[in-house]
Structures are given as C-alpha cells and as structure tokens.
Protein backbone atom coordinates (compact mmCIF):
# COMPACT_ATOMS: atom_id res chain seq x y z
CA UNK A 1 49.17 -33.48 -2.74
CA UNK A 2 51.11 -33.34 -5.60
CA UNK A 3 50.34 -33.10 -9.60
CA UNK A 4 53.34 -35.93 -10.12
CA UNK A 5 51.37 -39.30 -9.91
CA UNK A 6 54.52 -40.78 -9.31
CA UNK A 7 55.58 -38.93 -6.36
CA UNK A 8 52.18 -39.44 -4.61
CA UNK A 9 51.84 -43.07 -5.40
CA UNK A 10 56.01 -43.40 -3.67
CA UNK A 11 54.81 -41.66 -0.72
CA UNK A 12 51.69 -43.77 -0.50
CA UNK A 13 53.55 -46.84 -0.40
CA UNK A 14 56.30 -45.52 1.66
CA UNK A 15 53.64 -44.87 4.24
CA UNK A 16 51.81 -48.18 4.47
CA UNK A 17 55.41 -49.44 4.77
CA UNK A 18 55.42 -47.79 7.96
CA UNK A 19 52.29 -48.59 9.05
CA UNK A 20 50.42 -45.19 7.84
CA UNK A 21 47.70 -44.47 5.43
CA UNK A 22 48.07 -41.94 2.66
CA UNK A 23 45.14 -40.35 0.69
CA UNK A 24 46.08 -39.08 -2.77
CA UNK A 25 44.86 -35.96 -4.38
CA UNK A 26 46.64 -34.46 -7.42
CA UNK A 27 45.29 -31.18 -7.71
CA UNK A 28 44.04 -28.60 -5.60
CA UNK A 29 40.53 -29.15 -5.96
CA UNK A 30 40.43 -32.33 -5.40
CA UNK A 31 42.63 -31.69 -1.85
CA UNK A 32 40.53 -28.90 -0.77
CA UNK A 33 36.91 -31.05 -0.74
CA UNK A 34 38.96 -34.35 0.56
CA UNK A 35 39.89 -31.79 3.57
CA UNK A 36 36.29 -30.42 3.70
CA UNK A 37 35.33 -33.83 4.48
CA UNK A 38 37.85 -35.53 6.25
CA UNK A 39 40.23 -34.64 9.54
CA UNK A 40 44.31 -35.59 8.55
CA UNK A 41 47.39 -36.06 10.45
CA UNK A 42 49.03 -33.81 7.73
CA UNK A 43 49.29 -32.36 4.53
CA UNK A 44 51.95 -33.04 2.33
CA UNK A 45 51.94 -30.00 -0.26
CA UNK A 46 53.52 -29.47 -3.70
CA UNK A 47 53.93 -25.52 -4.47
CA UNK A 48 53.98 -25.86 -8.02
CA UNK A 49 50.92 -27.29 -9.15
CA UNK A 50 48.65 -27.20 -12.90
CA UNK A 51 45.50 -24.73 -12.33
CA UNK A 52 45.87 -24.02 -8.85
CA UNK A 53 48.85 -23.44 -6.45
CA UNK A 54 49.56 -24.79 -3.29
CA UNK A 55 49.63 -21.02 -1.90
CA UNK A 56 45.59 -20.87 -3.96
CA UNK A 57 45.17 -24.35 -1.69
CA UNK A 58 46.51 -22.51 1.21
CA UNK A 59 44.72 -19.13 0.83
CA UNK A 60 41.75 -21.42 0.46
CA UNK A 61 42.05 -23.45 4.30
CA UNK A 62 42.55 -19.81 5.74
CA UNK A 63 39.69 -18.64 3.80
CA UNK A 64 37.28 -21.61 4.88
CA UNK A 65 39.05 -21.72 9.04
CA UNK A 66 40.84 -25.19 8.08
CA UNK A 67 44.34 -24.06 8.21
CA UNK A 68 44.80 -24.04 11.62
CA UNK A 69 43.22 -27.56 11.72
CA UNK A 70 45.96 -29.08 9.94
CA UNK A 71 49.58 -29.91 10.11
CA UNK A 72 50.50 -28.78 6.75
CA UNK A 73 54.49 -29.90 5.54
CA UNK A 74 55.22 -28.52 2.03
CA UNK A 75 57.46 -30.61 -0.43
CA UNK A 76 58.77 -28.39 -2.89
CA UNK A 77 60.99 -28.14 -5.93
CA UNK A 78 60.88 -24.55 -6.39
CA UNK A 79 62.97 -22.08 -5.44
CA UNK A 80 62.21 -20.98 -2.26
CA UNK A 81 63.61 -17.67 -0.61
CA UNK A 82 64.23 -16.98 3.29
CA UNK A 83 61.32 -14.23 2.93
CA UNK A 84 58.81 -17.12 0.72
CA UNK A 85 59.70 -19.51 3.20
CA UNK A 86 59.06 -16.92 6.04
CA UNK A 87 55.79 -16.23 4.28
CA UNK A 88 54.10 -19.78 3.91
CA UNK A 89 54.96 -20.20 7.33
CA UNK A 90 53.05 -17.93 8.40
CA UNK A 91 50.35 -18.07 5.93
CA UNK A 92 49.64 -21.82 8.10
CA UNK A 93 52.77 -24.45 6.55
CA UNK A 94 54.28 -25.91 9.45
CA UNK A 95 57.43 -27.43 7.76
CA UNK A 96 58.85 -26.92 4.18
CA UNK A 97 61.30 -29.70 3.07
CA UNK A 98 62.77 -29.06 -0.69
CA UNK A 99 62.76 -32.30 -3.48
CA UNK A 100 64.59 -34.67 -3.48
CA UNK A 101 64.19 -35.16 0.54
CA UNK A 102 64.53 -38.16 2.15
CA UNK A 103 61.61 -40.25 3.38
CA UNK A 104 62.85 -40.46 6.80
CA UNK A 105 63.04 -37.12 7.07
CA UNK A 106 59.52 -36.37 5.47
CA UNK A 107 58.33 -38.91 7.74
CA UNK A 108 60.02 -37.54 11.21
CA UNK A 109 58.98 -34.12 9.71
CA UNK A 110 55.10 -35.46 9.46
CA UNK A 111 55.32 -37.25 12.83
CA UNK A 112 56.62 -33.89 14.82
C-alpha cells in the first residue's frame, strides 16, 4: 500500500515478473477492508500516507486481531529512528526497508 500510484503500479509489475500477484490499495481504508476480506503473503506498507497513516493502518490490524495474521514489510521514505523502527516492530512490522530499495531486496525481504 502506498498513496504513490506509481510506486504501486512498479511493484505490481515487478511482481508478475516474478511470477507473483500484487493487489493495489492506495490508502488505508481501502487496505484495511481488502485485508478484512482476503488472506496475503504480505503487506507492503508506506508510513506516510494522505488521511490515514500506516501506524493508523497498523493500530487498526492490532485493533481488529489481523496483525499477527500477516507478514507486514514497511517501505518507507521517512525518517526513521532506531527507537521508531524498534517501535513498528513491535507494534506487528516484520521488516522495514527505506525508499529507494531495490526490488530484489524487497522481494527476498517479502519471501523470508
């Protein structure tokens, strides 16, 4: 999930390429009732998002027991400290990788 179309459109594509599927959601809303209804390898998360955060779609999967159902790898631009980092961790993120990553390395960090 991310609110850049063009980042979640790359990593669609990227996927197919290697014989994945993707679903898209661009805001947190939108993630949170695509979860609610279907089971996911992982989550690819964008902190900084318009509305809602990816810590509100977070705090939400805790809230509703889904957190710990999903492998949840956040993709990030912002400026994350040791102690945030520490902190979404344990708030359910399994991985955080920081933009620009590479796509191998998203993809080994998905497939983990």
């Amino acid at each position: 999930m991310d609110d850049n179309q063009n980042i979640t459109k790359l990593l669609e594509r990227f996927l197919k390429l290697k014989e994945h599927n993707g679903t898209i959601a661009n805001n947190v809303k939108e993630a949170l009732s695509l979860v609610d209804k279907n089971n996911f390898d992982a989550i690819v998360l964008d902190l900084a998002m318009p509305e809602l955060t990816g810590i509100d779609f977070l705090n939400a999967l805790r809230e509703n027991g889904n957190v710990d159902k999903n492998k949840i790898v956040i993709l990030t631009a912002s400026n994350v400290t040791n102690e945030d980092e520490s902190n979404l961790l344990q708030m359910g993120a399994s991985a955080i990788l920081r933009k620009p990553v590479k796509l191998d390395v998203l993809m080994e960090t998905i497939l983990k």
